[in-house]
N, C-alpha and C. Protein backbone atom coordinates (compact mmCIF):
# COMPACT_ATOMS: atom_id res chain seq x y z
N UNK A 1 -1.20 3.53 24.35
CA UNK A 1 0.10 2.90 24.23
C UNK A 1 0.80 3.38 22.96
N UNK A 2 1.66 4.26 23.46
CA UNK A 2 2.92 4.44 22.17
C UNK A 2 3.55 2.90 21.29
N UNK A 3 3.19 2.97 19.74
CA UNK A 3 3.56 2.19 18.89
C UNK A 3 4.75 2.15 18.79
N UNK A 4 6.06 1.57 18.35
CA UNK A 4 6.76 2.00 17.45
C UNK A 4 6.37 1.36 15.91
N UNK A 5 7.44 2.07 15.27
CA UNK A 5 7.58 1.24 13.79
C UNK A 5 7.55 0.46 12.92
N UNK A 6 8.22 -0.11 13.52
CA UNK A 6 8.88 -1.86 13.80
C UNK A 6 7.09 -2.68 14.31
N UNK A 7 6.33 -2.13 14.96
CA UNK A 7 5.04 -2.81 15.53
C UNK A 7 4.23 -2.66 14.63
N UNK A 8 4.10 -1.55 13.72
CA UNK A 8 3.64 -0.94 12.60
C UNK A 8 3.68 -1.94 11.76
N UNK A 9 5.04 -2.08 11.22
CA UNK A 9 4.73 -3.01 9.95
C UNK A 9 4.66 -4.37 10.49
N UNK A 10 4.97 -5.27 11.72
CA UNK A 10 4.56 -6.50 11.94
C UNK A 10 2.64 -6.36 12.02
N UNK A 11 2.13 -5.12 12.56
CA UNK A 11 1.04 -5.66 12.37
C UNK A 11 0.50 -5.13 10.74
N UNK A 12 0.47 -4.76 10.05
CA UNK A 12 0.50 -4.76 8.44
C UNK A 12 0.94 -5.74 7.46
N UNK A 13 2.01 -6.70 7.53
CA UNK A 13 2.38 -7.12 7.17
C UNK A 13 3.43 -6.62 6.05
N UNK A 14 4.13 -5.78 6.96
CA UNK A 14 5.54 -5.39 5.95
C UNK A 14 6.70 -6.00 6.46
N UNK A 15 7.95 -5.48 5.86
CA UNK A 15 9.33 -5.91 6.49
C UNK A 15 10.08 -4.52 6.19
N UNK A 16 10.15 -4.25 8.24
CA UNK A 16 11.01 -3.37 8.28
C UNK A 16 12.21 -3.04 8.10
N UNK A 17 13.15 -4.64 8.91
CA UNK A 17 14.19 -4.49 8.49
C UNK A 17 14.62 -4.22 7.17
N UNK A 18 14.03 -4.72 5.91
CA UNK A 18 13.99 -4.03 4.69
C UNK A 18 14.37 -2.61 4.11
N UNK A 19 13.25 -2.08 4.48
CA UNK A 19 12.64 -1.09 4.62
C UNK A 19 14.11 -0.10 5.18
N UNK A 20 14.51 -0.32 6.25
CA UNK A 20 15.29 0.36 6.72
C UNK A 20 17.02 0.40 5.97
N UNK A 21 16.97 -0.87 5.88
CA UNK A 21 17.97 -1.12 5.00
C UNK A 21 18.40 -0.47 3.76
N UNK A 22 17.40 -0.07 3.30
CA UNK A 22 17.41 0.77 2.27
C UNK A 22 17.66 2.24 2.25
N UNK A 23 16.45 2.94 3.50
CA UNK A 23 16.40 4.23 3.88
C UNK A 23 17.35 4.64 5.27
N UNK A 24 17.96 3.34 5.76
CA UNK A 24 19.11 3.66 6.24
C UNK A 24 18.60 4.13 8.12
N UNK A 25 17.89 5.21 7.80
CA UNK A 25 16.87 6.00 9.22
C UNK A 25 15.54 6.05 9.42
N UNK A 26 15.23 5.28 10.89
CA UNK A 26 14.01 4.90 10.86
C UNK A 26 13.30 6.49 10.55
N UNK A 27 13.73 7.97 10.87
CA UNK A 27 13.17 9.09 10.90
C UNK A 27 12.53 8.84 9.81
N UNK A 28 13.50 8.38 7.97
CA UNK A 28 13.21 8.35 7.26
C UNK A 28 11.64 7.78 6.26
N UNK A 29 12.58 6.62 7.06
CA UNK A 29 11.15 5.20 7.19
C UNK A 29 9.57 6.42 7.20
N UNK A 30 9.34 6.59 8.72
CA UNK A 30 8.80 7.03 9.01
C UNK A 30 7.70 8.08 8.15
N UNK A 31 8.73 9.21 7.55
CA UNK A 31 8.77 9.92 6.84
C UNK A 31 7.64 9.83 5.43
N UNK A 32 8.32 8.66 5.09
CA UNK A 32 7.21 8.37 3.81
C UNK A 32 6.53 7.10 3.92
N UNK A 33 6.38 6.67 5.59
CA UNK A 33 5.39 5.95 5.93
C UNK A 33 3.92 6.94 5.92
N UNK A 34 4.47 8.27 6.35
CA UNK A 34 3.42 9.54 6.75
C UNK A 34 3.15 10.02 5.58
N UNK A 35 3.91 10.10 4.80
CA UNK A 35 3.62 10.11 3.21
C UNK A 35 2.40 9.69 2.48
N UNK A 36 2.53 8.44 2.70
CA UNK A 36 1.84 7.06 2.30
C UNK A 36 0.63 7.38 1.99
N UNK A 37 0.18 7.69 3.45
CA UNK A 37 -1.32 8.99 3.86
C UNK A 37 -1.81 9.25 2.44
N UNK A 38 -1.09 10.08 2.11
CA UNK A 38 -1.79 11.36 1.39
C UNK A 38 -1.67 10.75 -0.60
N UNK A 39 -1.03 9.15 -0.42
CA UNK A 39 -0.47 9.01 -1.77
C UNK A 39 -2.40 8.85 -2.51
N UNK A 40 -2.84 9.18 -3.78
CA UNK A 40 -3.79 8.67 -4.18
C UNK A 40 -4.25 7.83 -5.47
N UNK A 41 -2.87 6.90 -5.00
CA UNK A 41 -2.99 5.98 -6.39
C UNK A 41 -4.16 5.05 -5.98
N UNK A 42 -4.38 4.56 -4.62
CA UNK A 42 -5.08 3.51 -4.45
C UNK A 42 -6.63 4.18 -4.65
N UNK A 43 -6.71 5.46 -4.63
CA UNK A 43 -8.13 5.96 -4.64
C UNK A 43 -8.57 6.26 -6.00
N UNK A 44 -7.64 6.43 -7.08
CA UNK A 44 -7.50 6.84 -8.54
C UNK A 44 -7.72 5.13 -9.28
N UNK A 45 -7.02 3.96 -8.51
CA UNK A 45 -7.27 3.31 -9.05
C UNK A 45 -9.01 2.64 -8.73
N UNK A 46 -9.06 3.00 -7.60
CA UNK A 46 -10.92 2.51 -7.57
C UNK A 46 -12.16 3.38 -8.34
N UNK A 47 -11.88 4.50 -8.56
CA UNK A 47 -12.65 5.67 -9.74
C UNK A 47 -12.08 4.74 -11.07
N UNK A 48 -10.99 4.48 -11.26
CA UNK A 48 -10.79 4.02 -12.59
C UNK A 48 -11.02 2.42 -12.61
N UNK A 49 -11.86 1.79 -12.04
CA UNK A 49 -12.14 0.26 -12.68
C UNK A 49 -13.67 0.83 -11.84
N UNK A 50 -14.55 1.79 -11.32
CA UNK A 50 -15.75 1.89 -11.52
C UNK A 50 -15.84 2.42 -13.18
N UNK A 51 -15.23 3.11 -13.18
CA UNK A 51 -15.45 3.75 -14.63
C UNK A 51 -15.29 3.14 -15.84
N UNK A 52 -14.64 1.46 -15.43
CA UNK A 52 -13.69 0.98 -16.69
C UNK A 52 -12.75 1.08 -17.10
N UNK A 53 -12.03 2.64 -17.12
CA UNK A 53 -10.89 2.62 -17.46
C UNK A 53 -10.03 2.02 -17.38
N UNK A 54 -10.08 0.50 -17.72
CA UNK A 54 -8.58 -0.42 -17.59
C UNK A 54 -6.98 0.43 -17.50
N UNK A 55 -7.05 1.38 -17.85
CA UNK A 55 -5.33 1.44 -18.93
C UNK A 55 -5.49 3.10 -17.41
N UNK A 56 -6.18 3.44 -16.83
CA UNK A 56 -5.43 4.58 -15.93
C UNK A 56 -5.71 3.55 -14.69
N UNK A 57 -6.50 2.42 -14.42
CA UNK A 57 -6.39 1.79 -13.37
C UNK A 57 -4.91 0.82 -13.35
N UNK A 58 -5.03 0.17 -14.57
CA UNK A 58 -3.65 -0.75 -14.48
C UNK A 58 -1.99 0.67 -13.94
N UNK A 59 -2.63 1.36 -14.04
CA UNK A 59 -1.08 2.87 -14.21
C UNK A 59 -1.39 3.40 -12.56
N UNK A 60 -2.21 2.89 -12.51
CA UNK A 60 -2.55 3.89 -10.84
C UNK A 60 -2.43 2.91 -10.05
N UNK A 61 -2.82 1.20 -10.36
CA UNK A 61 -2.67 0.33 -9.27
C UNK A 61 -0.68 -0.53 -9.40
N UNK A 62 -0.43 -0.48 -10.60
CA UNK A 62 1.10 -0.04 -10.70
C UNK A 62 1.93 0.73 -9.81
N UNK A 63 1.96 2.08 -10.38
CA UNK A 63 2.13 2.64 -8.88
C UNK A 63 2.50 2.43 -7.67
N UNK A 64 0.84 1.98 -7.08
CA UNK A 64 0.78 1.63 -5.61
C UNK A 64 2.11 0.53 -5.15
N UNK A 65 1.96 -0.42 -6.29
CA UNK A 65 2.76 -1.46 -6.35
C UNK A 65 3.90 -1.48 -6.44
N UNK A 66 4.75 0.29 -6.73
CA UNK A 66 5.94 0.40 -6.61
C UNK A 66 6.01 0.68 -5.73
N UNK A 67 5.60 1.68 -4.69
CA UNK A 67 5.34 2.13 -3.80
C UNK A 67 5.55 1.33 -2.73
N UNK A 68 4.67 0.34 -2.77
CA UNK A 68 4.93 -0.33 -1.68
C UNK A 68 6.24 -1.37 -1.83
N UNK A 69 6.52 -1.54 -2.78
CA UNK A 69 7.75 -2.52 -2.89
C UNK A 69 9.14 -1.01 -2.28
N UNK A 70 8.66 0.06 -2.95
CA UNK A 70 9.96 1.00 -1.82
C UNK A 70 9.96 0.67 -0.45
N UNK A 71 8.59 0.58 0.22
CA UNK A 71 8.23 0.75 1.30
C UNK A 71 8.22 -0.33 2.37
N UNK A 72 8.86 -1.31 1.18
CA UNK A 72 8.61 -3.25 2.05
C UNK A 72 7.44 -3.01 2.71
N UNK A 73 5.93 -2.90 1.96
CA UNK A 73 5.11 -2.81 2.58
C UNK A 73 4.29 -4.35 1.69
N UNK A 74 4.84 -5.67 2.42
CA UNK A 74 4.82 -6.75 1.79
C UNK A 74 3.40 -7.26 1.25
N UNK A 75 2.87 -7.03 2.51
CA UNK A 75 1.30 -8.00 1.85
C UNK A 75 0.19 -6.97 0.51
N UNK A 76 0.51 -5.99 0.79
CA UNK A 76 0.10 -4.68 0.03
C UNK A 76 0.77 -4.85 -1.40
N UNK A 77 2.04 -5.14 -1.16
CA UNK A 77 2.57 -5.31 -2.27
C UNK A 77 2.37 -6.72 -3.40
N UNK A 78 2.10 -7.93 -2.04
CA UNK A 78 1.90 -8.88 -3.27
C UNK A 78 0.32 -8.74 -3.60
N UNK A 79 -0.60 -8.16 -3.14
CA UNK A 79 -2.14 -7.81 -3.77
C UNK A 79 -2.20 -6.93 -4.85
N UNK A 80 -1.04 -5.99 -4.70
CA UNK A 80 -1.40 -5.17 -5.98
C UNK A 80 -0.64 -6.00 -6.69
N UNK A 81 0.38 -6.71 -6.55
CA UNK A 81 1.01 -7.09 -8.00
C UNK A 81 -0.09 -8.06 -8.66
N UNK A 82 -0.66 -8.77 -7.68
CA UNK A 82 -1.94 -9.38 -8.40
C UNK A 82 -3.05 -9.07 -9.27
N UNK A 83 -3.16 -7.60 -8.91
CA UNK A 83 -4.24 -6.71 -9.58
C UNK A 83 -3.07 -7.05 -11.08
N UNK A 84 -2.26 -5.85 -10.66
CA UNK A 84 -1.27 -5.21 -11.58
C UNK A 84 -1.10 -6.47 -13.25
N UNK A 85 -1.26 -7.70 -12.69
CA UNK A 85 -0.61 -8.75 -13.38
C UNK A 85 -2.16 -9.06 -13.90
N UNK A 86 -3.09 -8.86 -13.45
CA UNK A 86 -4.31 -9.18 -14.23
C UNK A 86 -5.05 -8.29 -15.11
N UNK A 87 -4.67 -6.54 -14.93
CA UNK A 87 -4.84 -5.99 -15.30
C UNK A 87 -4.12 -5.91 -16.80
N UNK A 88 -2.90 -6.07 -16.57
CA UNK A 88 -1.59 -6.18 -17.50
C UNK A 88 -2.14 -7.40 -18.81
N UNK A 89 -2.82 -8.66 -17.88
CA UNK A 89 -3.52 -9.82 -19.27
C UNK A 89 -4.59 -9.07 -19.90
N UNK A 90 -5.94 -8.00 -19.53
CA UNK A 90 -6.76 -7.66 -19.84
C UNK A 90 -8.14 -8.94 -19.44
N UNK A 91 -7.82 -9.48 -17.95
CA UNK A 91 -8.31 -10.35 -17.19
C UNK A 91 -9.38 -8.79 -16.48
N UNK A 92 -10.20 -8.56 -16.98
CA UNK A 92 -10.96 -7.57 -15.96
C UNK A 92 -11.39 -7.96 -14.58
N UNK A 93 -12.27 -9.14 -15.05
CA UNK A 93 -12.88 -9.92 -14.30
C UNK A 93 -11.90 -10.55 -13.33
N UNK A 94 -11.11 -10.74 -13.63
CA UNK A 94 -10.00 -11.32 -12.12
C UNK A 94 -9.58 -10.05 -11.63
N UNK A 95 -9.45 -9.06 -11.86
CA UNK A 95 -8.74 -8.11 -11.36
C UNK A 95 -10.45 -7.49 -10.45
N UNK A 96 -11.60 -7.79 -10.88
CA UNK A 96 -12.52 -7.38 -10.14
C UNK A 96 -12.85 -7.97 -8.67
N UNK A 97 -12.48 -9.20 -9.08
CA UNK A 97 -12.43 -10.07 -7.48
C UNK A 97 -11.48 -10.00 -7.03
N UNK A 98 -10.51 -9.37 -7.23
CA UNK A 98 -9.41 -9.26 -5.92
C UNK A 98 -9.37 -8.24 -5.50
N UNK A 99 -10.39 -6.81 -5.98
CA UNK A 99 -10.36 -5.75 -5.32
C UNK A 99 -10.55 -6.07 -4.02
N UNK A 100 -11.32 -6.64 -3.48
CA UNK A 100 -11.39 -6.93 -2.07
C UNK A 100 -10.13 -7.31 -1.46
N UNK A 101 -9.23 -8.10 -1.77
CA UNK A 101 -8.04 -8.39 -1.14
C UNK A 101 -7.72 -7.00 -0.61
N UNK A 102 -7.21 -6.23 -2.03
CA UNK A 102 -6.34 -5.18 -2.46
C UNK A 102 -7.15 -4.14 -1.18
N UNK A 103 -7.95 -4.01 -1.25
CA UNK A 103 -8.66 -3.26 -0.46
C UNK A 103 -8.30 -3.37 0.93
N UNK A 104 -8.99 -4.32 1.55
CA UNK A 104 -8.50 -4.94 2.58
C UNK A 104 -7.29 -4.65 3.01
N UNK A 105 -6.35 -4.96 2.17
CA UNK A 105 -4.70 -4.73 2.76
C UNK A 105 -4.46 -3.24 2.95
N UNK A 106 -5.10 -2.41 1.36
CA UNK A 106 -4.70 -0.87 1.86
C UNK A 106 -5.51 -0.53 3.02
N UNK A 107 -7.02 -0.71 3.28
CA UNK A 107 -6.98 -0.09 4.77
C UNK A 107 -6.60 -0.57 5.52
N UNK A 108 -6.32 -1.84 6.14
CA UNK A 108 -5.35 -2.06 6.93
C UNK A 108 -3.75 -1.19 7.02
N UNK A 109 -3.22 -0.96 6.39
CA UNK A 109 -2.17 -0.20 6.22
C UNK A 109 -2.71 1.02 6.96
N UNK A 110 -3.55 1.90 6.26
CA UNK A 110 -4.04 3.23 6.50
C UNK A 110 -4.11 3.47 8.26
N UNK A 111 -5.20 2.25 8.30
CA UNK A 111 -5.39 2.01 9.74
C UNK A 111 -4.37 2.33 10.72
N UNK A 112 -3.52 1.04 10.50
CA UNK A 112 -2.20 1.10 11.56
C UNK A 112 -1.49 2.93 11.29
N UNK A 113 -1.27 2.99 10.38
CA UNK A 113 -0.27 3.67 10.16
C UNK A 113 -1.02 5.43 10.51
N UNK A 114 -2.43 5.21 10.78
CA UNK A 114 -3.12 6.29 11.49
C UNK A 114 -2.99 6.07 12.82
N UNK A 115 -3.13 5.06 13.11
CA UNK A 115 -3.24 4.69 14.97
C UNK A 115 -1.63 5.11 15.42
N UNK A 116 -0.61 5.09 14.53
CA UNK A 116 0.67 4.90 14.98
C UNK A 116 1.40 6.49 14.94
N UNK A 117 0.48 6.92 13.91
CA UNK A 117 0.65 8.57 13.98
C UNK A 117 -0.25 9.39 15.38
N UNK A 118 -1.41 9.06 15.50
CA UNK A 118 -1.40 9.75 16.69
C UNK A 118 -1.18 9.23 18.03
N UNK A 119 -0.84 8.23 17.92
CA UNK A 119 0.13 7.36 19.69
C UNK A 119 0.85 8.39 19.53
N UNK A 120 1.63 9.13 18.20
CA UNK A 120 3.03 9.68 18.34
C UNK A 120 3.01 10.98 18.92
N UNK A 121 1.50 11.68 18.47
CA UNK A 121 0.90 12.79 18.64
C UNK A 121 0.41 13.47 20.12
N UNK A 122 0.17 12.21 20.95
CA UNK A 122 -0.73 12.46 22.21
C UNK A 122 0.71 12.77 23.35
């Protein structure tokens, strides 16, 4: 079954109309929905809180967090701001238990937004 877009982010938990509002064309949307793919803040920020590095994880899970606020990619967005905001107190330890959220939401994202690329493909 061919996805569209619009099915994409209801099952992710984004807002398209948003989203579009902004970029005007769903082509667009699209565009740096496929983007998204290849971004590797969310993978830079999990090397950097195994490692400790507070200060390139808080900058890499930032990021993500702009990212998805371009992207009205909503639930993604309020998990990282959660990281982002605990990272920002020097709360390690809270920012360690919500990796799972944060997690959670980015593969979910990944997920859909793989399943929705090759519906497009076949």
């Amino acid at each position: 079954m061919i996805m569209n877009l619009k099915d994409c982010y209801i099952k992710f938990g984004g807002d398209f109309d948003e989203v579009l509002g902004r970029l005007r064309r769903e082509q667009t949307v699209q565009k740096f929905v496929y983007k998204f793919l290849d971004d590797k803040s969310f993978l830079l920020f999990e090397a950097s809180m195994v490692n400790k590095d507070y200060a390139e994880a808080l900058r890499a899970v930032h990021t993500l967090k702009g990212i998805c606020q371009n992207l009205s990619f909503t639930r993604l967005f309020e998990s990282s701001s959660l990281v982002t905001k605990a990272l920002k107190e020097g709360d390690w330890n809270r920012a360690v238990d919500l990796i799972p959220l944060l997690s959670k939401d980015y593969y979910e994202i990944i997920d859909v937004i793989e399943d929705y690329k090759s519906s497009r493909e076949e």
